[in-house]
N, C-alpha and C. Protein backbone atom coordinates (compact mmCIF):
# COMPACT_ATOMS: atom_id res chain seq x y z
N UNK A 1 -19.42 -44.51 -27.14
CA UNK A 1 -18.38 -44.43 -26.13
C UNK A 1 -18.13 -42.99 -25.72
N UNK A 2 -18.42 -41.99 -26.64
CA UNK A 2 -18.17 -40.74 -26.40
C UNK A 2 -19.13 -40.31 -25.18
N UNK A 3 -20.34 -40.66 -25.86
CA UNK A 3 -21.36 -40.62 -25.08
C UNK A 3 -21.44 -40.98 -23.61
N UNK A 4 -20.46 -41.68 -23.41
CA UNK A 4 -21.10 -42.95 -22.54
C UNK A 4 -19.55 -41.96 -21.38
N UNK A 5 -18.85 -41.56 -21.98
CA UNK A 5 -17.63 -40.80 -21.43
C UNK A 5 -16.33 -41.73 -21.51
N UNK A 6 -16.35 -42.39 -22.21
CA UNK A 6 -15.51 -44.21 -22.14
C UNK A 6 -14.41 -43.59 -23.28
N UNK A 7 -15.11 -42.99 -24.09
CA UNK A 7 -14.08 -42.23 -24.73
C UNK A 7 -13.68 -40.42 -24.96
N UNK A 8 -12.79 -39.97 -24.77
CA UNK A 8 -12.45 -38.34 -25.11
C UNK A 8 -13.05 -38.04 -26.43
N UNK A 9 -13.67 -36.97 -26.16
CA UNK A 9 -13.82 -36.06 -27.62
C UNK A 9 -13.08 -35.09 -27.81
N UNK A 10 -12.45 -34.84 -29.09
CA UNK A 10 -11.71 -34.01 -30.06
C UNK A 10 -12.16 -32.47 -29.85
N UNK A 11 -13.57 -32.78 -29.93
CA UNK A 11 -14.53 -31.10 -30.79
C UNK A 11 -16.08 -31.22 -30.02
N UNK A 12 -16.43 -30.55 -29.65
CA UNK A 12 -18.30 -30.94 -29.59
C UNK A 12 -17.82 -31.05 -28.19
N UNK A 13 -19.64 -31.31 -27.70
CA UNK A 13 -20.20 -31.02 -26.47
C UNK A 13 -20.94 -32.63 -26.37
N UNK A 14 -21.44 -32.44 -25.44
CA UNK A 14 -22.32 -33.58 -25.15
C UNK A 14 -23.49 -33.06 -23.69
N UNK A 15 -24.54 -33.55 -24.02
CA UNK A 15 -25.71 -32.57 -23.16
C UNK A 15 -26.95 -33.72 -22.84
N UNK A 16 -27.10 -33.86 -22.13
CA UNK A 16 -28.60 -34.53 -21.47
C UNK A 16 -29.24 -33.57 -20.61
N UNK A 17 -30.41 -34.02 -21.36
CA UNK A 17 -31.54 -32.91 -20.19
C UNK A 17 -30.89 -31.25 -20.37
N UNK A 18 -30.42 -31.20 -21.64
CA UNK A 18 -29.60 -29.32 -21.36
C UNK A 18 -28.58 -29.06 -20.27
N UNK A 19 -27.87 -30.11 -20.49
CA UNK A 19 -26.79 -30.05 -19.15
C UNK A 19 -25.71 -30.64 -19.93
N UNK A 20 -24.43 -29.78 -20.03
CA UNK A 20 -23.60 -30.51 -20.29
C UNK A 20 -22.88 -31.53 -19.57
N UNK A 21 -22.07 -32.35 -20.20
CA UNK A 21 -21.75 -34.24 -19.59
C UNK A 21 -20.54 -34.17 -19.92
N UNK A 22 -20.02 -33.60 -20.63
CA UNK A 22 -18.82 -33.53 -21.61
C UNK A 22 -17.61 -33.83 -20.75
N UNK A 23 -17.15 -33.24 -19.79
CA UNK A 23 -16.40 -33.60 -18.63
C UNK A 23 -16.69 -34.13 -17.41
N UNK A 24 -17.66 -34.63 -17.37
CA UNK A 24 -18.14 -35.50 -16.06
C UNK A 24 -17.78 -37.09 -16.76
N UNK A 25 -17.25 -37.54 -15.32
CA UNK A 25 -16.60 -38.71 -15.33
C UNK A 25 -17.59 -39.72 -15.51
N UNK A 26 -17.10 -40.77 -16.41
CA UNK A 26 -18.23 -42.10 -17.05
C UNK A 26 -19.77 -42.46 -15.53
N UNK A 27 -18.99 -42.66 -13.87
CA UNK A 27 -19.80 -43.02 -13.51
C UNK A 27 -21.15 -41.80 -12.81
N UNK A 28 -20.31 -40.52 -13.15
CA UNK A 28 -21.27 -39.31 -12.60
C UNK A 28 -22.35 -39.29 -13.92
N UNK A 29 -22.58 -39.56 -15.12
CA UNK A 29 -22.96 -39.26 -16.33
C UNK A 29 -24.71 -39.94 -16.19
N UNK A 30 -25.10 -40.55 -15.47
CA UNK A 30 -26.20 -41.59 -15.27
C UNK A 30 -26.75 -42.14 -16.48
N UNK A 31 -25.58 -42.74 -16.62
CA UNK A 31 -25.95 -43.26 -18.37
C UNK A 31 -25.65 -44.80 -17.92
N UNK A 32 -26.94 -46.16 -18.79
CA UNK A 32 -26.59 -47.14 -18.85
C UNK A 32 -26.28 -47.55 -19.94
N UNK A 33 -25.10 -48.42 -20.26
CA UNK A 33 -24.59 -49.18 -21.79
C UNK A 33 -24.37 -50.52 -21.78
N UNK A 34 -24.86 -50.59 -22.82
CA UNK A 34 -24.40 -52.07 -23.23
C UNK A 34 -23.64 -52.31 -24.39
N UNK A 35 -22.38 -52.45 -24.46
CA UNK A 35 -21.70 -53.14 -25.29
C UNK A 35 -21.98 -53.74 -26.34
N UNK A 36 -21.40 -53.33 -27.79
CA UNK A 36 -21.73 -54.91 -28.33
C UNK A 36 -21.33 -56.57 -28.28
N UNK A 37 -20.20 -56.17 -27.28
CA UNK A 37 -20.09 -57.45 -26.64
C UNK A 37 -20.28 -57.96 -25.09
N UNK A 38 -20.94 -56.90 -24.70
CA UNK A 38 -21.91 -57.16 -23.39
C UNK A 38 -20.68 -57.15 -22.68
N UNK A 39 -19.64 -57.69 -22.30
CA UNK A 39 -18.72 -57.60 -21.12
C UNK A 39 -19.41 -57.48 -20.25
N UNK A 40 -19.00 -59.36 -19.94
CA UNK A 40 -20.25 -59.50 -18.45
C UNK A 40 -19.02 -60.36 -17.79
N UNK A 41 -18.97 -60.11 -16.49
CA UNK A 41 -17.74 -60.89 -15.47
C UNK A 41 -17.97 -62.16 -15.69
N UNK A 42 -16.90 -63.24 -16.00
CA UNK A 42 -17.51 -64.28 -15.84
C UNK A 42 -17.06 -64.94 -14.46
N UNK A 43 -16.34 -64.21 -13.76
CA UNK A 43 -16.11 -64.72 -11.86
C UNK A 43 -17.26 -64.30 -11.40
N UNK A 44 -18.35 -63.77 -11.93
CA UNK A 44 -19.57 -63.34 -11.02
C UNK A 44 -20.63 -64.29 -11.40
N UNK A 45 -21.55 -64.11 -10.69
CA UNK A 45 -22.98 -65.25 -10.86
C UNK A 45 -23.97 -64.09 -11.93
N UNK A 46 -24.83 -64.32 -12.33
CA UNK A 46 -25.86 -63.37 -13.26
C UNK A 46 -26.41 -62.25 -12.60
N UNK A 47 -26.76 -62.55 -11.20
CA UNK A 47 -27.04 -61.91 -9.86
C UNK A 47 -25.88 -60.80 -9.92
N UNK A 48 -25.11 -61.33 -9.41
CA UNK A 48 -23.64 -60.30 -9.35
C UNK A 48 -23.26 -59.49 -10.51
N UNK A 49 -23.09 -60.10 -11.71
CA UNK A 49 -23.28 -58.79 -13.09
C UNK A 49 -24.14 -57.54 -13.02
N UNK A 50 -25.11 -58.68 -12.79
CA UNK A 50 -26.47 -57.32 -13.04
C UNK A 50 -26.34 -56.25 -11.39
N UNK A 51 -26.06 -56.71 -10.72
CA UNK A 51 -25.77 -55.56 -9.61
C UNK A 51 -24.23 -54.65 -9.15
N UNK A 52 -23.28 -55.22 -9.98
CA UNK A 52 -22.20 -54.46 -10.15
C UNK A 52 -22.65 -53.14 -10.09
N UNK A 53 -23.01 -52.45 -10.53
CA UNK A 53 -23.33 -50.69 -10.79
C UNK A 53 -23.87 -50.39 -9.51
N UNK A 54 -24.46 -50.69 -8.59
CA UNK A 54 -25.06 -50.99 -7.60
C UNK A 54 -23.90 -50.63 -6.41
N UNK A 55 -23.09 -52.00 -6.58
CA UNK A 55 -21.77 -52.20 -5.81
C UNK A 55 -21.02 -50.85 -6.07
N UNK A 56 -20.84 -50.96 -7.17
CA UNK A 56 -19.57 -49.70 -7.05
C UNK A 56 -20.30 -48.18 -6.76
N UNK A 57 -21.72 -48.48 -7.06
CA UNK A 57 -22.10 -46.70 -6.38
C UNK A 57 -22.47 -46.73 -5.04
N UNK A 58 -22.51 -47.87 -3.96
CA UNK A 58 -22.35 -47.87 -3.08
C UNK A 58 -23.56 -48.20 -2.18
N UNK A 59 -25.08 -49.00 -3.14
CA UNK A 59 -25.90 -49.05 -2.53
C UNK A 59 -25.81 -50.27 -1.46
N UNK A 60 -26.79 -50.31 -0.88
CA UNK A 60 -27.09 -51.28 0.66
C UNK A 60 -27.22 -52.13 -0.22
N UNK A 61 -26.82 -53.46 0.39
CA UNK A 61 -27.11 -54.67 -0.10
C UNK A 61 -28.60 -55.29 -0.23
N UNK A 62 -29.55 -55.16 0.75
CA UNK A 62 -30.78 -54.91 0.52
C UNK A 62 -30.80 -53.95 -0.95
N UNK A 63 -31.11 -52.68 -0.59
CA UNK A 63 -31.40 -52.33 -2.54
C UNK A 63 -30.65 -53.00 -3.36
N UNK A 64 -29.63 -53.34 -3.09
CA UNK A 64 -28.93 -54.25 -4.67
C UNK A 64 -29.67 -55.32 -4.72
N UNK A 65 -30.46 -55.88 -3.99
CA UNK A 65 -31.01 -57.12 -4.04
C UNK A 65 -32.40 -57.07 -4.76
N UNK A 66 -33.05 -55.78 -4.15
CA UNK A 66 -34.36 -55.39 -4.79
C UNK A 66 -34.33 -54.92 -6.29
N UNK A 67 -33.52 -54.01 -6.56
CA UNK A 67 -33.30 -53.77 -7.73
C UNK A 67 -32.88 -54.67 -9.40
N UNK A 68 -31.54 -55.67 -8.52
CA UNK A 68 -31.68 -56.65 -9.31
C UNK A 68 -32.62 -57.63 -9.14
N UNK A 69 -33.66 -58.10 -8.65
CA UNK A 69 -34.80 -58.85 -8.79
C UNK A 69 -36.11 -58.07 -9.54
N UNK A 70 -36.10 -56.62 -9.62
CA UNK A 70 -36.97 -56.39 -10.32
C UNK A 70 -36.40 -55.94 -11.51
N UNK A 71 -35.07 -55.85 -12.06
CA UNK A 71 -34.94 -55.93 -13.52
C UNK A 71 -34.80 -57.28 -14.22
N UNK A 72 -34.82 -58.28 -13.13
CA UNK A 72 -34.41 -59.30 -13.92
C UNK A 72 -35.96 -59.98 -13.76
N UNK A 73 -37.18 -59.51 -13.41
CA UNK A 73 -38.31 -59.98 -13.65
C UNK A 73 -38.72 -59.46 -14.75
N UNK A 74 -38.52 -58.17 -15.20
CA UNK A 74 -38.67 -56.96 -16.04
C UNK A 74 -38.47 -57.68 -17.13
N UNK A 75 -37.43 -58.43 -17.55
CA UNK A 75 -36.66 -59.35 -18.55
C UNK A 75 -36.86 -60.63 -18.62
N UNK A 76 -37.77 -61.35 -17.66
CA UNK A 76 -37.87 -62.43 -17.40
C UNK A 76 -36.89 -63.38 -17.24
N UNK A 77 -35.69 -62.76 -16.53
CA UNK A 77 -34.37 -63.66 -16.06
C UNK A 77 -34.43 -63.98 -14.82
N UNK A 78 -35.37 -64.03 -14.00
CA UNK A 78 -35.28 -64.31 -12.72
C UNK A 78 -34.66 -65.48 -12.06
N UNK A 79 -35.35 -66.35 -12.88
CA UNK A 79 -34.26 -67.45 -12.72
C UNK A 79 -33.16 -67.78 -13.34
N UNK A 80 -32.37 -67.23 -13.81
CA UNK A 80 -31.07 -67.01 -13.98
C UNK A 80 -30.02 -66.82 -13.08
N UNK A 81 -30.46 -65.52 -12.09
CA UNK A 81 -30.06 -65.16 -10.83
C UNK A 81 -28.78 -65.91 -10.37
N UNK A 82 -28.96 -66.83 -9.99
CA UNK A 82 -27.63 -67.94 -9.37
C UNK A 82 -27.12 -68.65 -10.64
N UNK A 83 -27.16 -68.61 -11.62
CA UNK A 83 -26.41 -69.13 -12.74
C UNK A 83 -25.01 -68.56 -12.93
N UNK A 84 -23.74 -69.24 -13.61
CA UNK A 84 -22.60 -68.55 -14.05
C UNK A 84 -22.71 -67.95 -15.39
N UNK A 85 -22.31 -66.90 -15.34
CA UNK A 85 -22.28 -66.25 -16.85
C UNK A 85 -22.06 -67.88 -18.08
N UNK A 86 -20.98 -68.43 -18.08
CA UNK A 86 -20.32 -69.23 -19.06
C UNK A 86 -21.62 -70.45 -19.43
N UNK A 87 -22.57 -70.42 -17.94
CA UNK A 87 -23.70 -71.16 -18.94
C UNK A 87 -25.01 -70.84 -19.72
N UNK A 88 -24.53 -69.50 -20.23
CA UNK A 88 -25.96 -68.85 -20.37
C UNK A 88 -26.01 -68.37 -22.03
N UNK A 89 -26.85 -68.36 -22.94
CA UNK A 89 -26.90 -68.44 -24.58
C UNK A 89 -26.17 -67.01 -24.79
N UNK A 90 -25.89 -66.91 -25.94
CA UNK A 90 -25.89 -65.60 -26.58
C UNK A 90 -26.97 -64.81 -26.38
N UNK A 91 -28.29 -64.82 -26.23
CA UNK A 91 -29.41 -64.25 -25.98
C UNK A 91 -29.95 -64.25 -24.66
N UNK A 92 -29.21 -65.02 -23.98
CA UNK A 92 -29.33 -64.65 -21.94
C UNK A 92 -28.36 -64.15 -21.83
N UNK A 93 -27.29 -63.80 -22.40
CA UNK A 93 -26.20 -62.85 -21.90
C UNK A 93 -26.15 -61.84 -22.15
N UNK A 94 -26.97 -61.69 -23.41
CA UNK A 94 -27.70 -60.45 -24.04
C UNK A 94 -28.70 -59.57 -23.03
N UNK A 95 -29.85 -60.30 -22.46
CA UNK A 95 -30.46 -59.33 -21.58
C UNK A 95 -29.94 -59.53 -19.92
N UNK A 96 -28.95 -60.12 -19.61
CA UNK A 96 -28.10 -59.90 -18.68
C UNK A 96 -27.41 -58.53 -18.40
N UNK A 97 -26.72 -58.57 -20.00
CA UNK A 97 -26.03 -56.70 -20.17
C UNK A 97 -26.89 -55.74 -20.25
N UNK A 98 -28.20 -56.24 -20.49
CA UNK A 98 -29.27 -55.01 -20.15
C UNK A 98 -29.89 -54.49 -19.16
N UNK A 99 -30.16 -55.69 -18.46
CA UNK A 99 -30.70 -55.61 -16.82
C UNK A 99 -29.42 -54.94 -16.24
N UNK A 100 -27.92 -55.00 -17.15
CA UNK A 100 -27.19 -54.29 -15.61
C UNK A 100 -27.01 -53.13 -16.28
N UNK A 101 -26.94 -52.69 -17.50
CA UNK A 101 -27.57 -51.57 -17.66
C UNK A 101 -29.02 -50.25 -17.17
N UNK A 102 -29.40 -51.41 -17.05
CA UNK A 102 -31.30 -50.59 -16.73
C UNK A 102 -31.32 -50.57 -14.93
N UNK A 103 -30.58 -51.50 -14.12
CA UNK A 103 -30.56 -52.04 -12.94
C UNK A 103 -30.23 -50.44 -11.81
N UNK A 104 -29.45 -49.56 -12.75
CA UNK A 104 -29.23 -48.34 -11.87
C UNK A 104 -30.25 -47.22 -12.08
N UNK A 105 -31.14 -47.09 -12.56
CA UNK A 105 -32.25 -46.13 -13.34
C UNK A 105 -31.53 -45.69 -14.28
N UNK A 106 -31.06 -45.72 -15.06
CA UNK A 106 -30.19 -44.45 -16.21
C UNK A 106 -31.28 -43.22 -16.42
N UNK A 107 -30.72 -42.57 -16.93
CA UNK A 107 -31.63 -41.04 -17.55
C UNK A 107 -31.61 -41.29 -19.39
N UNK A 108 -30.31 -42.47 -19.04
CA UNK A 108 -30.33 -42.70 -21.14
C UNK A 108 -29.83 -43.87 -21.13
N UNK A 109 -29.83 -44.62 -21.94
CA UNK A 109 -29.35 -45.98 -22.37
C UNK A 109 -28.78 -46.00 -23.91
N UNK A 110 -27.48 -46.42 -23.85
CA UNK A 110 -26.68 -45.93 -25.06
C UNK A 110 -26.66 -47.77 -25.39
N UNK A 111 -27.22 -48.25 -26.45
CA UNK A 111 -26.99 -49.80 -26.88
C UNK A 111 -25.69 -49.81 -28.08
N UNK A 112 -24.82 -50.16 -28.16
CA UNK A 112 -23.93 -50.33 -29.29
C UNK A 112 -24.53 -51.69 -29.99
N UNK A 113 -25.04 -51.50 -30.95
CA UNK A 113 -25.26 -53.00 -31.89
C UNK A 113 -25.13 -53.95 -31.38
N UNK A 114 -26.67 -54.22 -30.16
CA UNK A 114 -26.85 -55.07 -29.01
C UNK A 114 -27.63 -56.05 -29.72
N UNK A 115 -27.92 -56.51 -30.90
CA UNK A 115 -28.72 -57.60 -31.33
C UNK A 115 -28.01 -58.25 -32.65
N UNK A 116 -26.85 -57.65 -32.56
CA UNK A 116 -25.97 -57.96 -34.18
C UNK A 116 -25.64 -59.46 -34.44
N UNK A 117 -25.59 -59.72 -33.14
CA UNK A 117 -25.11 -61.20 -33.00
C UNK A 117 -26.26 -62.51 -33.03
N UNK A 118 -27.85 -61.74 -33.18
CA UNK A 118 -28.40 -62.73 -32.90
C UNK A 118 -29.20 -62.86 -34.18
N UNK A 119 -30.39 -63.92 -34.82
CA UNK A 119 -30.46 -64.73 -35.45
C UNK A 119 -32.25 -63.44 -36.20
N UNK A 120 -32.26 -63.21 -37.29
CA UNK A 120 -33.16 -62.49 -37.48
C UNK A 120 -34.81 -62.47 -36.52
N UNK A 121 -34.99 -63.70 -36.24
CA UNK A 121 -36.47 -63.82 -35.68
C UNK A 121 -36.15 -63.52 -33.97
N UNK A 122 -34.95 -63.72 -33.36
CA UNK A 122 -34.89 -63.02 -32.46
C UNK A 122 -34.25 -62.01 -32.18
N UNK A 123 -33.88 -61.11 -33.43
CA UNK A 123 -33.30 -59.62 -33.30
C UNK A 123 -35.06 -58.94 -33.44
N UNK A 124 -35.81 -59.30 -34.11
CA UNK A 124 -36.90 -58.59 -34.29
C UNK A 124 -37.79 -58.41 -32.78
N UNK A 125 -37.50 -59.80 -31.68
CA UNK A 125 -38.11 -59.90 -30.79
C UNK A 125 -37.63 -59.01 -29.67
N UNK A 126 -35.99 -59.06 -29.66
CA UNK A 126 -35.62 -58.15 -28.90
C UNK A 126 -35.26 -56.53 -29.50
N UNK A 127 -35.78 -56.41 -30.30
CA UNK A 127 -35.94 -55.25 -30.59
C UNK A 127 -37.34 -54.43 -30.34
N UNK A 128 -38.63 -55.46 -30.11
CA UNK A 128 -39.83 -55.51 -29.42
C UNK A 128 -39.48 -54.56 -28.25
N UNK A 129 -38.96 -55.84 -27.36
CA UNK A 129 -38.54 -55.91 -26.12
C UNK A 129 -37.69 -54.36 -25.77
N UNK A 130 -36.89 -53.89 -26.49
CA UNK A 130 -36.45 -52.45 -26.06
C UNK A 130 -37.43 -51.61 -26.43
N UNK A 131 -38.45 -51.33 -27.36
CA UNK A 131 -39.25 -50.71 -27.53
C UNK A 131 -40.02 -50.52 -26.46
N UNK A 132 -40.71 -51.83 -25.80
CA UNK A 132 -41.35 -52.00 -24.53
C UNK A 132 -40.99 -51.19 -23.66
N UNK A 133 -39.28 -51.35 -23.26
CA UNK A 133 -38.79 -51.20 -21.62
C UNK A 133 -38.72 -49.42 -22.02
N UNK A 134 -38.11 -48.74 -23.26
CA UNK A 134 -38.16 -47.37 -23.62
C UNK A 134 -39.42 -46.61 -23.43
N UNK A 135 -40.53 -47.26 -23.86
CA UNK A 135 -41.85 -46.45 -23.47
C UNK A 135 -41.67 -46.59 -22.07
N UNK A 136 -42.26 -47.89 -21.27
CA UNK A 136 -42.41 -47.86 -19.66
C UNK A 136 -41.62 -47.64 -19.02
N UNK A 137 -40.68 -47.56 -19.40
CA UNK A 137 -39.15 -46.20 -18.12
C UNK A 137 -39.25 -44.78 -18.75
N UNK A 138 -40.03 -44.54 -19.98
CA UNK A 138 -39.72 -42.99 -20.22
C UNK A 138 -38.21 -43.06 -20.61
N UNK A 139 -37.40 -43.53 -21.06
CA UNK A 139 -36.24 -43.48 -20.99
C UNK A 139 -35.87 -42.91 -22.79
N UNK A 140 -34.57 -42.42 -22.90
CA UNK A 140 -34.09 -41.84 -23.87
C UNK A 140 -33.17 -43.26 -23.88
N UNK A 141 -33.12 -43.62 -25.49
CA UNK A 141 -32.19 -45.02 -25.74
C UNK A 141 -31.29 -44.58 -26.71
N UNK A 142 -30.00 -44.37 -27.24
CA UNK A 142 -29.72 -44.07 -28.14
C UNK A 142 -29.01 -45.45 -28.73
N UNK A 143 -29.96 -46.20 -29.66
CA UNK A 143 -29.08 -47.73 -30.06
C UNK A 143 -28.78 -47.31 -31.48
N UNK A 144 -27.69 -47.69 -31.78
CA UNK A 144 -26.52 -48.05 -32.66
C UNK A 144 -26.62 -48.95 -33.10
N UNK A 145 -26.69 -48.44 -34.29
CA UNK A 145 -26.76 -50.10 -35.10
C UNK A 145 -26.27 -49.87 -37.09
N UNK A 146 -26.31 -50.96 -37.86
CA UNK A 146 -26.14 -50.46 -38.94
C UNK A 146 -27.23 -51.27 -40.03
N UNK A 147 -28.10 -51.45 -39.08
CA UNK A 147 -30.00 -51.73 -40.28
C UNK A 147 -30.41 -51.49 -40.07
N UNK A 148 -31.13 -50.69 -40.92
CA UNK A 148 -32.29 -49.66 -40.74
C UNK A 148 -33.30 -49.92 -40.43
N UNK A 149 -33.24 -51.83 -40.81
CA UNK A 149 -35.03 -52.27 -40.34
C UNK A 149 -34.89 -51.83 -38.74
N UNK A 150 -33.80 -52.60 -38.41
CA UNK A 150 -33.89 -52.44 -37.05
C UNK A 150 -33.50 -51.51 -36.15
N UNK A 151 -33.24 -50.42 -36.93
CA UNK A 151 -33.84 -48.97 -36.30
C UNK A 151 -35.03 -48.45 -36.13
N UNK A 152 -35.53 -48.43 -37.24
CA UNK A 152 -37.02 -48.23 -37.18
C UNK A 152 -37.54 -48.84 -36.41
N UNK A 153 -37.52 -50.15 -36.66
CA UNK A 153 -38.29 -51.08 -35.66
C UNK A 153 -38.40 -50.56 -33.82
N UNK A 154 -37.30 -49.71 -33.25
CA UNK A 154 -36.81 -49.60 -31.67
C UNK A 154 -37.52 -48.30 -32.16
N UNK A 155 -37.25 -47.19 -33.09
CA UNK A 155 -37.17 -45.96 -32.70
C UNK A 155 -38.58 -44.96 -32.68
N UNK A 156 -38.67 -44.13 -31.84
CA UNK A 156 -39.81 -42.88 -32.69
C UNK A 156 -39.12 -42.14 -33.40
N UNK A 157 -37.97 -42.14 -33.58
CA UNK A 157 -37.12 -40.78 -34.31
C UNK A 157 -35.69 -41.82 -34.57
N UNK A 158 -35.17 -40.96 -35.49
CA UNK A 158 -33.95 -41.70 -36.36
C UNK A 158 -33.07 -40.98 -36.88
N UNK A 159 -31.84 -40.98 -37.11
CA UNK A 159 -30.71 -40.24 -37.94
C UNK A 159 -29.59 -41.01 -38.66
N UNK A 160 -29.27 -40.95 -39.64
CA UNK A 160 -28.31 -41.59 -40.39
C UNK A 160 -27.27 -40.76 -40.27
N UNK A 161 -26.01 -41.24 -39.54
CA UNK A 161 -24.53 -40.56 -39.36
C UNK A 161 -23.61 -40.80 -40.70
N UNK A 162 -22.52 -40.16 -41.14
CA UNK A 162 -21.92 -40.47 -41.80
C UNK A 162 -20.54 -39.45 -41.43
N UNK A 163 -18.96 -40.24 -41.12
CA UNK A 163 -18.16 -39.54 -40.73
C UNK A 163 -18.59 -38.60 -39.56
N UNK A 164 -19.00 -38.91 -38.52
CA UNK A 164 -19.67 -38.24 -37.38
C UNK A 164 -20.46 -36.78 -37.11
N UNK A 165 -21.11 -37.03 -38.88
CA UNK A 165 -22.05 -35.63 -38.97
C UNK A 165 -23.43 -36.48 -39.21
N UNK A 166 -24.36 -35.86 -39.01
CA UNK A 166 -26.11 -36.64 -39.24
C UNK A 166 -26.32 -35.78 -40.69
N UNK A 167 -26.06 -37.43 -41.72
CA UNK A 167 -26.81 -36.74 -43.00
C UNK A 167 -28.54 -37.02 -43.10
N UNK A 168 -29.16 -37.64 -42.70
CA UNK A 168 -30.66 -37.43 -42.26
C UNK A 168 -31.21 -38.15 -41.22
N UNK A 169 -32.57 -37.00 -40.94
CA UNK A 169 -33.16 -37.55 -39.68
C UNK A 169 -34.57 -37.19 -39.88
């Protein structure tokens, strides 16, 4: 959340790309997040979630259209598109909050313990699955989590926090 600008920091800096972020407002930061509880509208269609970020930065409705059709092929939700949030699994609502995460390009993707909720054989799969989308966007991911399998499993690099200092990495 610090990260993400959702929350104030006390002490410290915060820097992407050697640029500080630290006072730039959540939507100047070009950071995408996902929740660990995804907070997805449920007055919107799957379509409409995933292009919110879109809406509020002000793109043409044409690009909101293109963009969310190629993250939600990216994810294989395409047909989801016209669905309501309220009928969709724990694990389609799951890469719902990702596609509207990924849907604006981010420069980083901050995951808060985005697979905590799901069932070991498909935390391993979608933990695949971010590995995938992190290499082919080039993207910096910083996911959060508290098992180590499934850190390793997403990461090239790793750090164990404790009281908000890194005791190894």
């Amino acid at each position: 959340e610090c990260i993400c600008g959702i929350r104030r920091i006390e002490s410290g800096k915060v820097f992407i790309d050697g640029i500080d972020i630290t006072k730039l407002e959540p939507r100047l930061r070009n950071i995408g997040y996902v929740p660990q509880d995804y907070v997805l509208y449920k007055h919107l269609s799957v379509g409409e979630n995933i292009g919110f970020a879109l809406k509020v930065l002000g793109q043409s409705r044409s690009r909101q259209i293109r963009q969310v059709t190629r993250v939600a092929e990216m994810l294989s939700i395409e047909n989801l598109l016209d669905r309501p949030i309220q009928t969709l699994s724990s694990g389609e609502k799951q890469l719902v909050a990702l596609d509207r995460a990924l849907v604006a390009e981010p420069s980083v993707l901050v995951l808060d313990e985005p697979v905590s909720a799901q069932g070991q054989a498909h935390r391993l799969e979608i933990c695949a699955l971010l590995r995938m989308i992190a290499k082919d966007l080039k993207l910096t991911v910083v996911h959060v989590c508290h098992n180590i399998e499934e850190a390793f499993s997403v990461a090239d690099s790793a750090a164990v926090m404790r009281d908000g200092f890194i005791e190894h990495s």
